[in-house]
Structures are given as structure tokens and as C-alpha cells.
Protein backbone atom coordinates (compact mmCIF):
# COMPACT_ATOMS: atom_id res chain seq x y z
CA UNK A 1 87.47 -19.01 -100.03
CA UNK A 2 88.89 -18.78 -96.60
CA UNK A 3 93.18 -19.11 -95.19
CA UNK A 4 94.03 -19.52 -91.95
CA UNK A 5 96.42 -22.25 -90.28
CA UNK A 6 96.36 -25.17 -88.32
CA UNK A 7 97.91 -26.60 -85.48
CA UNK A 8 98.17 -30.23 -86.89
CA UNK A 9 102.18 -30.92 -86.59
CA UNK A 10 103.67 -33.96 -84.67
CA UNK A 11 106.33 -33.49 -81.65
CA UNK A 12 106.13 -30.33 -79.61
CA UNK A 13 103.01 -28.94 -79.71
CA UNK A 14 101.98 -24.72 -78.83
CA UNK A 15 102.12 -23.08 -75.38
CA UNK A 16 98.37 -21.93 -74.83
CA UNK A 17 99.61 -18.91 -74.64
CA UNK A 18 101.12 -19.01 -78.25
CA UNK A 19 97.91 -20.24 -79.39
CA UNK A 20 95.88 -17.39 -77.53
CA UNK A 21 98.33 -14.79 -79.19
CA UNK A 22 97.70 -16.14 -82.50
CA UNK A 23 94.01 -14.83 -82.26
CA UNK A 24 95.01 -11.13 -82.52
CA UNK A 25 97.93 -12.00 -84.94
CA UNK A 26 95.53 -13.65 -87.76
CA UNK A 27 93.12 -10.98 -87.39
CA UNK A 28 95.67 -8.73 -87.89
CA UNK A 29 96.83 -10.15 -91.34
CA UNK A 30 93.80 -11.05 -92.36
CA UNK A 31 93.55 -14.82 -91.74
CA UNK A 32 89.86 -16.57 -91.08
CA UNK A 33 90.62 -19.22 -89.15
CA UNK A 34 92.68 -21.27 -86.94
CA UNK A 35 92.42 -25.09 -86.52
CA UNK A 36 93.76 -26.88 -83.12
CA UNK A 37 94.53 -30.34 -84.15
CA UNK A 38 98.21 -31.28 -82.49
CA UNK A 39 98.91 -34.61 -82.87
CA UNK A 40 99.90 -34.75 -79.26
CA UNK A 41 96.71 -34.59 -78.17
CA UNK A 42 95.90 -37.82 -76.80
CA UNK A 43 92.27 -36.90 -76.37
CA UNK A 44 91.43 -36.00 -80.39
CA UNK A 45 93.47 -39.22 -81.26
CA UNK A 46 94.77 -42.44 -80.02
CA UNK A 47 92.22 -41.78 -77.15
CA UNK A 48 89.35 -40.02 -78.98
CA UNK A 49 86.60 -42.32 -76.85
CA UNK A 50 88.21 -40.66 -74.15
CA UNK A 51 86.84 -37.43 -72.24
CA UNK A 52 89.04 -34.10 -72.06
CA UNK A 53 90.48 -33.56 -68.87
CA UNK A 54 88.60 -30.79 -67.06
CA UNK A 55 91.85 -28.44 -67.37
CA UNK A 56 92.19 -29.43 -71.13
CA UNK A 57 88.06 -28.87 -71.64
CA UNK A 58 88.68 -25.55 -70.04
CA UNK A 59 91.89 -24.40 -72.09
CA UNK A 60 89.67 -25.52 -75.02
CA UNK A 61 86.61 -23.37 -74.07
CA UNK A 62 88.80 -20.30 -73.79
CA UNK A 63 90.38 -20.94 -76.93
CA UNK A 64 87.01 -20.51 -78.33
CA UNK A 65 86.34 -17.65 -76.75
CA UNK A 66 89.22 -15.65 -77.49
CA UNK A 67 89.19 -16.58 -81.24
CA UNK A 68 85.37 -15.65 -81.37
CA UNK A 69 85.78 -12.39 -79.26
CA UNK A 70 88.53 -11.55 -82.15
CA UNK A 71 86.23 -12.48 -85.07
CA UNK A 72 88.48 -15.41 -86.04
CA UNK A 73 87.00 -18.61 -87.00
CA UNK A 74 88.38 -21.59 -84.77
CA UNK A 75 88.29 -25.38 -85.14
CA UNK A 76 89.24 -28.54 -84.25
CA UNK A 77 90.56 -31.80 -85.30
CA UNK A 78 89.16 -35.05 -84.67
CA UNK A 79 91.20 -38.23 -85.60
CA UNK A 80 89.12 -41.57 -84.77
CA UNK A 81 91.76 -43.84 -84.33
CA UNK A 82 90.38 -47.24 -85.91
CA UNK A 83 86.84 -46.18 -85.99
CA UNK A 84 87.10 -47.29 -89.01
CA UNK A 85 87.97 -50.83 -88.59
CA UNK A 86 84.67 -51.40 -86.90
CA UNK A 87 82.26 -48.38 -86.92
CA UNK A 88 79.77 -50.34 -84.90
CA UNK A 89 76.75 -49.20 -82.21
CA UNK A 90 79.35 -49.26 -79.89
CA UNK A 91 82.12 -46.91 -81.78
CA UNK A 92 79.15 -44.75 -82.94
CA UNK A 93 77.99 -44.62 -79.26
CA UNK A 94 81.58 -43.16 -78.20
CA UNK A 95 81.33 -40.90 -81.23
CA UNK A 96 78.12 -39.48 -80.71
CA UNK A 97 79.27 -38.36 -76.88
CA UNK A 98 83.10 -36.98 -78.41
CA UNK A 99 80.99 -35.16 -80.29
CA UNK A 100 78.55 -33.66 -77.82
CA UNK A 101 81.95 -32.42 -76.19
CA UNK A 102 83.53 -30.91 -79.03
CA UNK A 103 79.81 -28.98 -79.80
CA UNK A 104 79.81 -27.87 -76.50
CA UNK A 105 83.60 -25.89 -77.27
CA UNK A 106 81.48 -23.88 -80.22
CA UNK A 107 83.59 -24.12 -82.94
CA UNK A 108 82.96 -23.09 -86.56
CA UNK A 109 84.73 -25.90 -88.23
CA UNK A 110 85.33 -30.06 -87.20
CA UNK A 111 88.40 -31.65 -89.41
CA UNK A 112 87.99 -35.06 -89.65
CA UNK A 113 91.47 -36.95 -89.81
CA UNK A 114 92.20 -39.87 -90.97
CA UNK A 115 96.02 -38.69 -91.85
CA UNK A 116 98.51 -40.82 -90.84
CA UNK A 117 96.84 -44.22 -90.39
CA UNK A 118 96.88 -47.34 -92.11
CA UNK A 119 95.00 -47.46 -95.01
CA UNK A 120 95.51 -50.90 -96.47
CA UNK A 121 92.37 -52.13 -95.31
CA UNK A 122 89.39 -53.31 -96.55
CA UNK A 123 86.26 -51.00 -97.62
CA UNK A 124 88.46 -48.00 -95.89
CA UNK A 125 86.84 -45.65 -97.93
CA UNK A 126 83.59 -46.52 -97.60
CA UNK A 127 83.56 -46.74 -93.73
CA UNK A 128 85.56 -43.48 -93.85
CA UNK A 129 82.68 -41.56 -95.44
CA UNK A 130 80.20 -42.84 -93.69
CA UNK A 131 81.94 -41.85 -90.41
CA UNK A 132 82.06 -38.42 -92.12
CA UNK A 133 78.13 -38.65 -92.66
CA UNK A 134 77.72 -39.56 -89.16
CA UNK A 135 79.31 -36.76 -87.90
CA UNK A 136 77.84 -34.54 -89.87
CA UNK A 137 74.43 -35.25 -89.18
CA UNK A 138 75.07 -35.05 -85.54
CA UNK A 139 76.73 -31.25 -85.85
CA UNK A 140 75.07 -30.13 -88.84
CA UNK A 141 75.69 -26.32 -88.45
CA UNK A 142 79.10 -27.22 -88.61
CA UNK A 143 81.55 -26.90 -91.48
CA UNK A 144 83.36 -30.77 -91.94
CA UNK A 145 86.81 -30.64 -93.63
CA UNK A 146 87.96 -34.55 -94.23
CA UNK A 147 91.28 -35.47 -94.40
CA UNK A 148 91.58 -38.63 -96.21
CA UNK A 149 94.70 -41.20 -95.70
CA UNK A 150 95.79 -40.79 -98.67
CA UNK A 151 95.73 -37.20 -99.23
CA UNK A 152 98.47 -36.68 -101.79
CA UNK A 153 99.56 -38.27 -104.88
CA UNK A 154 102.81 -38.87 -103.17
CA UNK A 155 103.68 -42.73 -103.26
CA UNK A 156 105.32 -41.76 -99.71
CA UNK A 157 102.06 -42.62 -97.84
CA UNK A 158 101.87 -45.81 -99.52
CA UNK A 159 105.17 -46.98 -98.28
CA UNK A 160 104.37 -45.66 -94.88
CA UNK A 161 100.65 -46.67 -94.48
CA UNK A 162 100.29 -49.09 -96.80
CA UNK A 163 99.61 -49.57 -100.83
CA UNK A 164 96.29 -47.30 -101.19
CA UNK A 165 93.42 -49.46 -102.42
CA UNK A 166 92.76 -48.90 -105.93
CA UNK A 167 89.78 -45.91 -106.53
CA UNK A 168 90.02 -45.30 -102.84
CA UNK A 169 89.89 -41.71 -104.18
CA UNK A 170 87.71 -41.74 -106.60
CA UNK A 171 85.18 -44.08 -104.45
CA UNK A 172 85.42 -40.63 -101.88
CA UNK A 173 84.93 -38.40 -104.83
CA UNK A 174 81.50 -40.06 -106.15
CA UNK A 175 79.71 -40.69 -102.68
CA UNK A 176 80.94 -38.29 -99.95
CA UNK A 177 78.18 -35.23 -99.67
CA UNK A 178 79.36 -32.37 -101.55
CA UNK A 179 79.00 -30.25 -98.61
CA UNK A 180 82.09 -31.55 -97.27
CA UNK A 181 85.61 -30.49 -97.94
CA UNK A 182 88.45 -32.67 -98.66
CA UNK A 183 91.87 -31.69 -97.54
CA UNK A 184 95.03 -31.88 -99.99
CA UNK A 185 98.46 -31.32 -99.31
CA UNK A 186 99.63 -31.24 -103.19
CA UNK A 187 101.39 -33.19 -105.47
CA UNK A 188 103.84 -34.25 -102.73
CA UNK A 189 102.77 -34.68 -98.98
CA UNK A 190 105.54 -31.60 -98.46
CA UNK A 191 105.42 -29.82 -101.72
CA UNK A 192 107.68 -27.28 -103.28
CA UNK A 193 105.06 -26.20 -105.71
CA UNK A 194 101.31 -26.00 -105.90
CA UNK A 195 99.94 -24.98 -109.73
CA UNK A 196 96.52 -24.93 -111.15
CA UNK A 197 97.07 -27.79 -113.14
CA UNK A 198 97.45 -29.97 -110.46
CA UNK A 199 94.31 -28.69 -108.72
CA UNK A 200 92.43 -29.00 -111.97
CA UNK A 201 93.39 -33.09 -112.09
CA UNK A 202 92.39 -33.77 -108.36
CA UNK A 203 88.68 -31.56 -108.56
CA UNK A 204 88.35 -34.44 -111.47
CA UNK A 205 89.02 -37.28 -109.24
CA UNK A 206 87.23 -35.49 -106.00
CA UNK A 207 84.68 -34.04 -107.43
CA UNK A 208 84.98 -30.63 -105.63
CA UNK A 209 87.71 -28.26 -105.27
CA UNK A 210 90.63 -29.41 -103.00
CA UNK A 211 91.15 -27.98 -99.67
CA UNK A 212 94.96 -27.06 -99.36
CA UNK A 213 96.79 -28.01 -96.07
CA UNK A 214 100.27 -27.06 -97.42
CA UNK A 215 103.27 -28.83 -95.39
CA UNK A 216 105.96 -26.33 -97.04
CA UNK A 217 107.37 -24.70 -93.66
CA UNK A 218 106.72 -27.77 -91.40
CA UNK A 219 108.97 -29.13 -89.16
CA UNK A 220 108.29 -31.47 -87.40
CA UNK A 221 109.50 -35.46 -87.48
CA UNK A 222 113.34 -36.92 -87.81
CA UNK A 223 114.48 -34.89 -90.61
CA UNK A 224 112.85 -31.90 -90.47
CA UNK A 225 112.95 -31.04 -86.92
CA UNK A 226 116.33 -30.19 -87.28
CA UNK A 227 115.43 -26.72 -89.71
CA UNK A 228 113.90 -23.63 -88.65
CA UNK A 229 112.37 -22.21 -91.96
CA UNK A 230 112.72 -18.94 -91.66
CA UNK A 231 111.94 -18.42 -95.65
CA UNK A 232 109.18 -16.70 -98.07
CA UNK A 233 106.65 -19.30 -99.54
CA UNK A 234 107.12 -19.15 -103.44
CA UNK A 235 105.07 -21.25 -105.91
CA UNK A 236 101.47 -21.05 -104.82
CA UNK A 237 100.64 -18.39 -107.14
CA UNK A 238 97.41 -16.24 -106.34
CA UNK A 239 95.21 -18.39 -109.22
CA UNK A 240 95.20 -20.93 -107.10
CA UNK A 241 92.53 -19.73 -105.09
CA UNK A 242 90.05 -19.62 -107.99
CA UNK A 243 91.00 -23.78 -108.18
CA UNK A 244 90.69 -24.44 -104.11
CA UNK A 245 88.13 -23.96 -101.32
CA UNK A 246 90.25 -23.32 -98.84
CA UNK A 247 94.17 -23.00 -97.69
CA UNK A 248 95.93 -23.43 -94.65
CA UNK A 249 99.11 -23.81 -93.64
CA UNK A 250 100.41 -26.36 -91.20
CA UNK A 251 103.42 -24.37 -89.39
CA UNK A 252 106.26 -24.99 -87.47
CA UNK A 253 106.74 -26.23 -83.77
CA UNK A 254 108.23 -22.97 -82.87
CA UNK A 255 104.56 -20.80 -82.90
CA UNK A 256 106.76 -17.38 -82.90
CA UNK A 257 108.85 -17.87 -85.20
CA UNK A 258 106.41 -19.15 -88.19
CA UNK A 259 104.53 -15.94 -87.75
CA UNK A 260 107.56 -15.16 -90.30
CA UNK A 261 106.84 -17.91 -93.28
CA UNK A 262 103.27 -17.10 -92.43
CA UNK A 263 103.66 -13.20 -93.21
CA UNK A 264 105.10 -14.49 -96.28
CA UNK A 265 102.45 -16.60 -97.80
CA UNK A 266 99.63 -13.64 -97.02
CA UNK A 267 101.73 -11.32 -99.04
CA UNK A 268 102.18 -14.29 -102.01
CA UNK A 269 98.48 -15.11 -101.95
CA UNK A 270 96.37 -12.35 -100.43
CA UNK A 271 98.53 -9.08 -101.22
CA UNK A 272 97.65 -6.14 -103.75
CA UNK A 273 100.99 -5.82 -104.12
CA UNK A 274 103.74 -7.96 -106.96
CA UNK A 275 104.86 -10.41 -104.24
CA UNK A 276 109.02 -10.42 -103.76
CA UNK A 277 109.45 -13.30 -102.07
CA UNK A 278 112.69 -11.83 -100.76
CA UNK A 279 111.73 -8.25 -99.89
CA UNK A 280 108.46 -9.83 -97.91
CA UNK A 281 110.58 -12.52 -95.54
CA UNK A 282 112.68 -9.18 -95.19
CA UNK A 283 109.76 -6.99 -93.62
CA UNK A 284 108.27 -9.99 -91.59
CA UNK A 285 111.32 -10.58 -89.89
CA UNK A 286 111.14 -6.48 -88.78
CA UNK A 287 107.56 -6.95 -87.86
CA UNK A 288 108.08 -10.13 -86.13
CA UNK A 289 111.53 -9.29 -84.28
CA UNK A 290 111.44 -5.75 -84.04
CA UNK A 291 113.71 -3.96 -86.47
CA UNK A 292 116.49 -3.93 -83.70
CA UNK A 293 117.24 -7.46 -84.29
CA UNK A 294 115.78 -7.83 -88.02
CA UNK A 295 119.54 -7.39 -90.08
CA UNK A 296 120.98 -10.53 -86.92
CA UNK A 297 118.35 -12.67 -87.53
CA UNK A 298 118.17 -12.62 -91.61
CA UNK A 299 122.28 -13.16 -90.90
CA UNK A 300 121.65 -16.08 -89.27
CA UNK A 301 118.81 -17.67 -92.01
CA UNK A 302 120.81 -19.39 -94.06
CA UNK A 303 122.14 -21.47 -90.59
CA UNK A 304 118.70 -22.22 -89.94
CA UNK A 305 117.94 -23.55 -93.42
CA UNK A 306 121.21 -25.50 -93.57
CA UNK A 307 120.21 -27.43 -90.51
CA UNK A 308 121.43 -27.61 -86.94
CA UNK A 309 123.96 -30.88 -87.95
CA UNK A 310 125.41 -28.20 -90.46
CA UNK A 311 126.21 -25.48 -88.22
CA UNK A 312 129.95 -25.22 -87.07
CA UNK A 313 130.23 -25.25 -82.97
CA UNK A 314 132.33 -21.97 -83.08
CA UNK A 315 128.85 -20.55 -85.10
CA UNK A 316 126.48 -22.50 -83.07
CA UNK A 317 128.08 -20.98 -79.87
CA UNK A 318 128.25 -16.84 -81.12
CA UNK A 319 124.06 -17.61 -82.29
CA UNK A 320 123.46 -19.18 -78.76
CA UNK A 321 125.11 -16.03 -76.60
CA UNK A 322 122.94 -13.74 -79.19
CA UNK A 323 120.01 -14.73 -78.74
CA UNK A 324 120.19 -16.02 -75.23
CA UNK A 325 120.40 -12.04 -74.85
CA UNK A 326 117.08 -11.41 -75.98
CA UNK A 327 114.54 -11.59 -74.03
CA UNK A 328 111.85 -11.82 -76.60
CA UNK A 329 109.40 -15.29 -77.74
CA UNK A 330 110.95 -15.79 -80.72
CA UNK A 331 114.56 -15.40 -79.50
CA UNK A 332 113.50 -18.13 -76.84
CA UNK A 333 112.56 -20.46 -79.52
CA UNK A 334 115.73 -20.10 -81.34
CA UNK A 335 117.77 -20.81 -78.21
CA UNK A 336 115.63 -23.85 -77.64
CA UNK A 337 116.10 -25.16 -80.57
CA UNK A 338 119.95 -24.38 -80.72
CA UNK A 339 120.01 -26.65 -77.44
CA UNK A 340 118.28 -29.31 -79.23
CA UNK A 341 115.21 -29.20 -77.74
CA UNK A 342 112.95 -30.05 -80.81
């Protein structure tokens, strides 16, 4: 059973060299792998049939590199915008050569995403696992994780993508190969809690165990963009893992800063140690801001968490001279996103 993260947020996506950093960082706390799957990225999504630019191919190959050369697994995510309206010789034909491409970057894992699409259509799951089986087959060394539309119990996607076809799940469940993963956020698309019960109900309907992309510390979109959660996961106790095949966490925009959520959820799930949710966003603050600025920074938390709308201008003004003074990653991100750019 593998953690690790991935990049798979809307809005802002990573600096490369935030995403080169994070190499050392997860082997350091004992992560597996990473996943690059921004929604920004043109060439993975809205413009899959499309070819990377030669700068992007090349960012992408030493991505791969430096992941490998740290011993962390690295993968990417693949979203085939409408292939599966018509997944015919000519779709397939642009498939097989996206493919090729992504091959040639060596990664160890290919998420297929259909996240975030309309699913009111007909025979949608259907064409969506045989799209899965096609890829597949043409990078079999390769571990799939499928993210289906509706990957939640939440009755949010249906309002925003459409009212799920009934057994669209279960249809996945009977007939996609059991080789493959399917991803789960949870009982909500952003859920507060994750418990074994829950898992045990979905392996039912799936027919596997669930792999977890948990949404807790995202935040990115409208609402959420406005936070910086700078907080300890809680309620993902450590039996989950005997109920999942995998976990990652989808972070925030700011790459830095979630380093400190992310500390968090190693110590809740992966840590010898009674996890304190309190006591471990504590000592990843000091390891991710130095303990010079660790007792300013938990000060200022509970502004992040309230919101930026929430935070008087007198306040908003003393946190923007502190940490304009700091001439650290992190502290960049904060003034940033002080300044509202989200």
C-alpha cells in the first residue's frame, strides 16, 4: 500500500522548481510517489491529441529523472477530454501516439481522469473502461489508477456534471480488470472524515479496494482559494490502510506551504508514534519554516483558516510587512496570497 501526493488541483499550478524540490522532500518523509496531473495543463486535457511542447516534454523528462534518481515513484495524469463520446479509430489513433509520449517520460504510474466531466451520457461507463483497457494494453508495465466521474457518493457531482446514470458504478466494478485501481475521494468529494466503514461499502460496489485521493487541504476553486490550510489532518485513522490500496493527497496551490498539512497526515497515518494532531502541525511548521519563524506563523493560522475576506485590513497589513521580510518560499507564498494572487 503506497502514499504519496498529486499535483491534480485547478488554478495556479507548481513552479518546476517546487515540483523538483518535492523529490527530496517525499523521500525524506517517506512518501512513494508523486503524480503530475495539474489541471492547467492543456496538453494532458482539453488538448490531450495534442503534442507537448518541446520545453514542456523536456521539463517532463527531468521530472522523471529527478524523482527516479531519488527513488520516488512519479506519474502522470491523463484526462481524454470526450474520448469518450466517440472512442473511434480515429480517437484511438491520437491515443495510441499520447501514449507513446507519455512512455517515452518513464513513469511508474498513468492516472486516467475522467474527473470533472460530464457524465450524463450514454454507455459512459462502458466506453470509460474500455478506454482504460486500451491504455493498458498499450503500456502494460505500467500501473493504471482510474478516476471515474463520479468518484464520490457526494450528490455534488451530480448537480455539477450531471445526474450519474444508474449502476454507472457498479457496471465499473463488475467489468474493469482487477489490475486497475479506482480512485475515491470519500464520502464527500472534500471530506472531513474517511472511516473503514465507508471503505468497506464502496470495495462492495467496486469490487477492489478504493484508491484514496483525499481533497481535505485543497484549495483551489471560488471558495476555497481564499484559505491557506495550514492545519493537521484528523479522521483518517491508520486502519484505513488495511481497507485501501493506495492514498494520496491532492494539496494546495501554494507547493511550500502544504509541505505543512502534508507532515501532518504522515505522522496520522504512517507514524509509530500516538498521533496529536496539534503537537504534529506544531513541529511541521518548525521543520518547514525554521523554528525562527515557527511561534509567527502558528499566530497567524487561525487568519489563514478564517479566510482572506475575514481578515481585518489593520491585520492583513502587520501579516503582509512580516512576511514580506522573509525571504524564504513559503513566506513568498503567504505574501502572494495576502495580495490576492490565488
Amino acid at each position: 500500500m503506497q502514499i504519496g501526493i498529486i499535483e491534480g488541483f485547478y488554478g495556479k499550478a507548481w513552479q518546476w522548481k517546487a515540483r523538483f524540490g518535492y523529490a527530496d522532500f517525499l523521500r525524506r518523509i517517506d512518501f512513494d510517489f508523486y503524480i503530475y496531473a495539474p489541471k492547467e495543463d492543456e496538453y494532458l486535457r482539453e488538448n490531450w491529441k495534442e503534442p507537448f511542447t518541446e520545453d514542456k516534454a523536456g521539463k517532463l523528462n527531468d521530472l522523471s529523472k529527478i524523482f527516479r534518481e531519488k527513488g520516488v515513484k512519479w506519474g502522470i495524469g491523463l484526462s481524454p477530454f470526450k474520448a469518450y463520446i466517440s472512442f473511434d479509430d480515429s480517437v484511438k489513433s491520437r491515443m495510441r501516439k499520447k501514449l507513446d509520449e507519455i512512455a517515452s517520460l518513464n513513469p511508474d504510474i498513468i492516472s486516467v481522469l475522467f474527473d470533472d466531466m460530464r457524465g450524463d451520457t450514454e454507455n459512459i461507463a462502458a466506453v470509460q473502461v474500455e478506454i482504460v483497457h486500451f491504455i493498458r494494453k498499450h503500456v502494460p508495465s505500467v500501473r493504471i489508477l482510474f478516476c471515474p466521474t463520479y468518484y464520490s457518493f457526494d450528490p455534488l457531482l451530480d448537480s455539477f456534471f450531471g445526474k450519474r446514470p444508474g449502476g454507472y458504478l457498479k457496471y465499473i466494478g463488475d467489468n474493469l480488470d482487477t489490475g486497475v485501481d479506482i480512485i475515491w475521494t470519500g464520502p464527500r468529494v472534500r471530506s472531513e472524515s474517511i472511516d473503514t466503514e465507508h471503505l468497506k461499502k464502496v470495495r462492495e460496489i467496486l469490487k477492489r479496494k478504493p484508491f484514496i485521493w483525499d481533497n481535505y487541504i485543497a484549495n483551489d476553486g471560488e471558495k476555497h482559494k481564499k484559505f491557506l490550510y495550514i492545519k493537521p489532518f484528523k479522521n483518517r485513522d491508520r486502519d484505513i490502510l488495511k481497507h485501501i490500496s493506495g492514498y494520496m493527497v491532492n494539496p494546495m496551490n501554494q507547493a511550500y506551504l502544504s509541505k505543512i498539512p502534508i507532515l501532518t497526515i504522515k505522522d496520522e497515518l504512517i507514524s509509530e508514534y500516538r498521533y496529536d494532531p496539534e503537537y504534529s502541525v506544531g513541529e511541521a511548521v518548525k521543520k518547514v519554516c525554521g523554528s525562527r519563524y515557527s511561534d509567527k506563523m502558528l499566530k497567524y493560522t487561525g487568519d489563514f483558516l478564517s479566510g482572506i475576506d475575514n481578515i481585518p485590513e489593520s491585520r492583513k497589513k502587520e501579516m503582509l510587512e512580516y512576511f514580506s521580510s522573509i525571504e524564504e518560499d513559503w513566506a513568498y507564498e503567504v505574501v502572494d496570497w495576502l495580495a490576492g494572487s490565488f
